[in-house]
Protein backbone atom coordinates (compact mmCIF):
# COMPACT_ATOMS: atom_id res chain seq x y z
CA UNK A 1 27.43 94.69 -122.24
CA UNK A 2 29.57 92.23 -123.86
CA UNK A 3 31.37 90.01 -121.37
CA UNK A 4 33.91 88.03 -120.86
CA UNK A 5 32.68 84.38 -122.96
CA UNK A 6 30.70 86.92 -125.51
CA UNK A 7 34.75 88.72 -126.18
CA UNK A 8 36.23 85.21 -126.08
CA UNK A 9 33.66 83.68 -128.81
CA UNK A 10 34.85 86.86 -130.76
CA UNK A 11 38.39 85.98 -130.75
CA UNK A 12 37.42 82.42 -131.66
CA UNK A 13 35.40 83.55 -134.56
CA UNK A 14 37.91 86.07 -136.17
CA UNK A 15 41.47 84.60 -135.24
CA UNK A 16 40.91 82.01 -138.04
CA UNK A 17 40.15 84.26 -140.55
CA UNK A 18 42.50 87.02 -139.96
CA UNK A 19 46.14 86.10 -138.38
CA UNK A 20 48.39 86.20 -140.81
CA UNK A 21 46.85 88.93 -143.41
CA UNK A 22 48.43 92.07 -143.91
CA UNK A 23 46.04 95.36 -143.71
CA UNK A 24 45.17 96.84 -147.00
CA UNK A 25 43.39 99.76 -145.82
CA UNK A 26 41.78 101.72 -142.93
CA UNK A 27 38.75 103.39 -143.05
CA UNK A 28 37.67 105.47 -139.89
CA UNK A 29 33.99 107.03 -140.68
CA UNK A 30 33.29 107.93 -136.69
CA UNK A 31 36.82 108.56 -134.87
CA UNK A 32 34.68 110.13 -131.57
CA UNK A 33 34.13 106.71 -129.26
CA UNK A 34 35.29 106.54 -125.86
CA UNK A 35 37.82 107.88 -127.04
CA UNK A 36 39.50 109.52 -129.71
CA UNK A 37 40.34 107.01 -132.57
CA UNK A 38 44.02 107.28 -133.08
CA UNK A 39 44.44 110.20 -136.59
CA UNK A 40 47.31 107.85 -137.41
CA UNK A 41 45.67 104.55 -137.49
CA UNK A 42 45.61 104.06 -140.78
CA UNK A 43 48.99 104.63 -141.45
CA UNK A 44 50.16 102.67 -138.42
CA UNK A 45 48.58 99.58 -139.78
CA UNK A 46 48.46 99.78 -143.62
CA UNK A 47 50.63 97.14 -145.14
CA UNK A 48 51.11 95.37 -142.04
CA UNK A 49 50.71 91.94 -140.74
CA UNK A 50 48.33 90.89 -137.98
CA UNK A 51 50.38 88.22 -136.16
CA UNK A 52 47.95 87.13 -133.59
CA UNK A 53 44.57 88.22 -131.52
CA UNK A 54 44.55 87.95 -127.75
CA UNK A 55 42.34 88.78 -125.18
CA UNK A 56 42.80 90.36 -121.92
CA UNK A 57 40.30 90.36 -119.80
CA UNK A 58 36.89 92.48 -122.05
CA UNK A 59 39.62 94.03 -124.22
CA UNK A 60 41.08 92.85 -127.95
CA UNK A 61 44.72 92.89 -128.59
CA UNK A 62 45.35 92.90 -132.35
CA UNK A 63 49.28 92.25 -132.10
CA UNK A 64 51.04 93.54 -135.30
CA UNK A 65 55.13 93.27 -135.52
CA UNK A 66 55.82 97.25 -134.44
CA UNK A 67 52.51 97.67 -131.74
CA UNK A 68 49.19 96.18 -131.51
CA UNK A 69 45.59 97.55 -132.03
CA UNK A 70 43.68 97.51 -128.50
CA UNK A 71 39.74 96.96 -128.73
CA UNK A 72 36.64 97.34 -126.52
CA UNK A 73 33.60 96.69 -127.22
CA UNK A 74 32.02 99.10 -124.96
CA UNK A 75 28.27 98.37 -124.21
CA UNK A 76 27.17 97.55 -127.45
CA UNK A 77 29.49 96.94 -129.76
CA UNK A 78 30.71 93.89 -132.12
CA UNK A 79 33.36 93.40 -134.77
CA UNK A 80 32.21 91.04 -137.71
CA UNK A 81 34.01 90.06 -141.08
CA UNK A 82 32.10 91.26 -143.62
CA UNK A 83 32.80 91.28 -147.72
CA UNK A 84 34.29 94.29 -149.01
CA UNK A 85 31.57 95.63 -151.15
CA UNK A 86 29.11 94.90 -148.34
CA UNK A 87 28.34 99.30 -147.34
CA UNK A 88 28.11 100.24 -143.66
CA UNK A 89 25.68 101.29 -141.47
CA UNK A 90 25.57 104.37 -139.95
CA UNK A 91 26.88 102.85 -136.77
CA UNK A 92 29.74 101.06 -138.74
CA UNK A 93 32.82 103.68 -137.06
CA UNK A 94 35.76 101.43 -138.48
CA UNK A 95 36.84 99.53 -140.60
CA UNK A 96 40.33 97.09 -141.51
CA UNK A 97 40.58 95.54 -144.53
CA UNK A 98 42.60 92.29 -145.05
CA UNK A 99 42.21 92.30 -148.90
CA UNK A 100 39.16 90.20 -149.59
CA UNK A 101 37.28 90.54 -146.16
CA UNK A 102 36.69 93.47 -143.90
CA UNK A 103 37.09 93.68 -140.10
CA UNK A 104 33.85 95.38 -139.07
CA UNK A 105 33.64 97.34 -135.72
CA UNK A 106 29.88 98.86 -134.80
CA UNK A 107 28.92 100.21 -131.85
CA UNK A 108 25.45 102.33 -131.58
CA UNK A 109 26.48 103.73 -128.10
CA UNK A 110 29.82 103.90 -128.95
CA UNK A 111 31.31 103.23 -125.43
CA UNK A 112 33.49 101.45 -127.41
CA UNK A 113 37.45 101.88 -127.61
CA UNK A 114 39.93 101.65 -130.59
CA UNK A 115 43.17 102.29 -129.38
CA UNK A 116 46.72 101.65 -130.11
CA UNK A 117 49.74 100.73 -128.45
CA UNK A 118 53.58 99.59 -128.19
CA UNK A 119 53.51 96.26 -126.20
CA UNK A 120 57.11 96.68 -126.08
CA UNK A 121 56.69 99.39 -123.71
CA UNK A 122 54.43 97.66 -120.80
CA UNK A 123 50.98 97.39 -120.62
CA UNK A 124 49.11 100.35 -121.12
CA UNK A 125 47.23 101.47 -117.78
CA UNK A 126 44.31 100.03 -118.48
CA UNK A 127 45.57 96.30 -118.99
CA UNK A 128 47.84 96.89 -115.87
CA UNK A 129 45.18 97.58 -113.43
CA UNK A 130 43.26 94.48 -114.47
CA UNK A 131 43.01 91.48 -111.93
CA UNK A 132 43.48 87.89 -112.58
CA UNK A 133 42.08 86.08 -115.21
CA UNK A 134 39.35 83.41 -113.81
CA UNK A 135 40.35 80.93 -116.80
CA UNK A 136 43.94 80.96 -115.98
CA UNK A 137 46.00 78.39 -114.48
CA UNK A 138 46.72 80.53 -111.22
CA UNK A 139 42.98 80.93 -110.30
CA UNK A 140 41.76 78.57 -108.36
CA UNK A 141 40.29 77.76 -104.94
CA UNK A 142 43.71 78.81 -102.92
CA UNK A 143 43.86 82.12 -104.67
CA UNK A 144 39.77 82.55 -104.17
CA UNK A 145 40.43 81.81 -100.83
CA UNK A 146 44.04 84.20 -99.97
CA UNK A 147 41.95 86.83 -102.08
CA UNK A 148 39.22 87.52 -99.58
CA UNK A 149 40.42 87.39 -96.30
CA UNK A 150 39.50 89.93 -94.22
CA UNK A 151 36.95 91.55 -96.81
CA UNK A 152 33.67 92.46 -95.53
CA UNK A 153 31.96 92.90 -99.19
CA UNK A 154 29.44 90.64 -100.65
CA UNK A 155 31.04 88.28 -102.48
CA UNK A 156 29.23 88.84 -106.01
CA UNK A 157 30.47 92.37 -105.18
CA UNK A 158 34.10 90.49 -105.02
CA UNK A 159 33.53 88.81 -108.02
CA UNK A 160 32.42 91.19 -110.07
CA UNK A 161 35.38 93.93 -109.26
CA UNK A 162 37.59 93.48 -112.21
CA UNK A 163 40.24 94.84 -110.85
CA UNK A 164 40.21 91.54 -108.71
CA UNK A 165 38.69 89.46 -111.26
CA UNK A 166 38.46 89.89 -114.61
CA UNK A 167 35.48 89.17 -116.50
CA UNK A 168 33.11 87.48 -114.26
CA UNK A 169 29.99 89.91 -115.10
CA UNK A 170 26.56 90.20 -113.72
CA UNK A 171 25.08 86.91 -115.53
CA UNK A 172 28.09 84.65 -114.95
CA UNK A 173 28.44 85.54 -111.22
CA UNK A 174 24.73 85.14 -110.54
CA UNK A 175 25.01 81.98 -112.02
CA UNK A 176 28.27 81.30 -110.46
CA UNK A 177 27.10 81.44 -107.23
CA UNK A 178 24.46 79.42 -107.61
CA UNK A 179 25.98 76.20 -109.03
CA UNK A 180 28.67 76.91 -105.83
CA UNK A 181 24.87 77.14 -103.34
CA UNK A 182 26.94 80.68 -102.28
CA UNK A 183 24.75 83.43 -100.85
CA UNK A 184 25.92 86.70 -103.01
CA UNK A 185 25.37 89.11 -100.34
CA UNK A 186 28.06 86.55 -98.18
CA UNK A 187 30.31 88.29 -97.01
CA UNK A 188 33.41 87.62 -98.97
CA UNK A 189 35.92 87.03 -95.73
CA UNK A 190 33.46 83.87 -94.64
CA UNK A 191 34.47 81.69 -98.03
CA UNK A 192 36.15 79.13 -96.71
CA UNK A 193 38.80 76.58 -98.27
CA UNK A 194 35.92 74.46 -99.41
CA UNK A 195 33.71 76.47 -100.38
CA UNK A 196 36.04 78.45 -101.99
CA UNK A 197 37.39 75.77 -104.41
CA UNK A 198 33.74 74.87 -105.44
CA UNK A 199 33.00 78.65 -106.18
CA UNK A 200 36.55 78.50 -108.27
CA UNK A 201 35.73 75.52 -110.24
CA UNK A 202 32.06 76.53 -110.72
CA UNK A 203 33.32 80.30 -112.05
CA UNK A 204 35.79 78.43 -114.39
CA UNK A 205 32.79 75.56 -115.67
CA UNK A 206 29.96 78.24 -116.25
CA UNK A 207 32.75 81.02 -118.34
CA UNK A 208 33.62 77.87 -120.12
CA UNK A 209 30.17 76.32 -120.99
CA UNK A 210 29.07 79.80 -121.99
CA UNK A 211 31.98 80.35 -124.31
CA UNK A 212 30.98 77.20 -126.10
CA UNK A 213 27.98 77.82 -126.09
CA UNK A 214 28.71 81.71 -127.95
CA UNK A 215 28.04 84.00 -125.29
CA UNK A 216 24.74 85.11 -123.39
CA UNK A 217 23.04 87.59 -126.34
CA UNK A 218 21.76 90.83 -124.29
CA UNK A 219 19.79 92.63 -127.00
CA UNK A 220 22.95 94.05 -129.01
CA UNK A 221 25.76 91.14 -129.02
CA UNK A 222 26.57 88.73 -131.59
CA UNK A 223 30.13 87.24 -132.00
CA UNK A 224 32.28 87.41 -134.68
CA UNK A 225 30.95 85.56 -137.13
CA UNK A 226 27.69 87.63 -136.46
CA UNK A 227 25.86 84.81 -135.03
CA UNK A 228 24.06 85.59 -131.66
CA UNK A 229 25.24 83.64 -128.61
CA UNK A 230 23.20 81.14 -127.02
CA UNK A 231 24.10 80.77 -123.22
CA UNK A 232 21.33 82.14 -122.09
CA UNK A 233 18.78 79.34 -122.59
CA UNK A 234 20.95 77.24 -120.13
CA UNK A 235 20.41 80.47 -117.23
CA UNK A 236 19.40 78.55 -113.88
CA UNK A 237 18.47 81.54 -112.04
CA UNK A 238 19.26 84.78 -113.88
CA UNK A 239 16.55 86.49 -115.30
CA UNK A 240 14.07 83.73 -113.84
CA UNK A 241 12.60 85.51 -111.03
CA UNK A 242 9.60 83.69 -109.58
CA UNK A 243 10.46 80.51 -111.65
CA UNK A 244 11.15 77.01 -109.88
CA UNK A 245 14.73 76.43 -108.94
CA UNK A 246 15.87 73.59 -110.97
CA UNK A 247 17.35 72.01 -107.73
CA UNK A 248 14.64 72.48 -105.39
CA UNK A 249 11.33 74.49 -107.30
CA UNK A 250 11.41 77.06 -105.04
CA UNK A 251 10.99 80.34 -106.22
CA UNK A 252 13.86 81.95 -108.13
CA UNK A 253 14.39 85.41 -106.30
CA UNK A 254 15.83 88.90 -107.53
CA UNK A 255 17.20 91.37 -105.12
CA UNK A 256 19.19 94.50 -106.04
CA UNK A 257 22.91 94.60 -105.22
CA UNK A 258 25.15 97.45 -106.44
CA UNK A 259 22.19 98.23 -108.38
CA UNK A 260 22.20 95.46 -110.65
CA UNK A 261 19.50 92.42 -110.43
CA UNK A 262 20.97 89.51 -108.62
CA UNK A 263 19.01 86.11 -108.94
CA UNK A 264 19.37 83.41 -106.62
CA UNK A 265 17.25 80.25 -104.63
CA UNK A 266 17.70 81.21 -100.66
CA UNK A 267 16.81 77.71 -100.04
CA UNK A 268 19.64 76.16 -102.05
CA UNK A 269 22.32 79.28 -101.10
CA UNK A 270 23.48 79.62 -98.05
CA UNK A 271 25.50 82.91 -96.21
């Protein structure tokens, strides 16, 4: 599933080419994702002017003057500018065109979401409900720290609940933790002030190295330019079970946590 750096490097490859072009047309070959592509989409956007592409949390906000266009990428999916005469695939569900380029949106699983919505109004739901952003100015160690008092959870379990945190997927908290030498089945009330600035600052360095370094590719994703993301050559412990930990050479481990693989050194992270 596309996370967090892999949506960011998306919005970093399209903003540039899009913001600022008006929609030409809409075509909507597979309307049956998540759910239901709007009926009305492609009279809600034809003729007008994308203004700007943010990102909350996993989700795409295409912000148009009278709503914006709310995207998901589900477990599979990608959005890539492509020529116009370039034909689809039959997993190709949408697409926008900005006169000469196309805005691409495939998704084999299609888990994905295509959605609109009148910022004006609030958030919708699903926006509301999310938690903090880890790349923000108001996460840091202090809020880490306020955050989990009194919770019993593990704290990759914390980390990963994105109604807490947004963002912070199985990879990046894996690898997270490690760079902070935090135990993930700690539990989350025994991060102290210390250890919970050095967790902060090591969520914020490894979302940020892996956004410049285009994502961590799992099978399906590529970013927006449809180059795959490279991130995952620089993994110190996930997916390197039995391999020497680059701190100590002990033996990477892999537990099950939530059931999803966890990878960590138990001589270099501590409960």
């Amino acid at each position: 599933m596309p996370e967090l750096p892999e949506v960011e490097t998306t919005l970093r490859g399209l903003s540039p080419h899009l913001a600022g072009r008006s929609v030409t047309a809409v075509d909507v070959r597979q309307p049956r994702l998540r759910e239901p592509v709007p009926v009305d989409l492609a009279t809600r956007l034809s003729g007008s002017a994308l203004q700007a592409i943010e990102r909350r949390g996993k989700y795409l906000c295409f912000l148009f003057d009278h709503g914006a266009l709310l995207i998901h990428l589900g477990m599979s999916g990608s959005l890539r500018i492509v020529p116009p005469d370039q034909p689809p695939s039959g997993h190709d569900h949408v697409d926008i065109a900005f006169g000469d380029r196309v805005l691409r949106f495939r998704d084999p699983r299609r888990f994905g979401l295509v959605q609109w919505y009148d910022p004006r109004q609030g958030d919708p739901p699903r926006l509301a409900r999310l938690g903090i952003e880890p790349l923000s100015a108001a996460f840091d160690g202090s809020w880490l720290y306020r955050a989990t008092r009194g919770l019993g959870l593990p704290i990759k379990s914390f980390l990963m609940d994105g109604h807490r945190i947004v963002g912070v997927g199985n990879i990046y908290a894996s690898e997270s933790l490690f760079r902070a030498r935090v135990h993930p089945l700690m539990p989350a009330r025994r991060l102290g002030p210390r250890r919970g600035q050095r967790l902060a600052s090591a969520i914020r360095e490894v979302l940020a190295e892996a956004i410049a370094a285009g994502g961590s590719t799992l099978r399906d994703f590529t970013g927006g330019d449809g180059r795959p993301g490279y991130f995952q050559h620089s993994h110190a412990v996930y997916g390197r079970e039995g391999e020497a930990c680059p701190c100590c050479a002990a033996p990477i481990r892999r537990i099950v946590l939530a059931q999803r693989s966890t990878f960590l050194c138990t001589r270099c992270q501590r409960c």
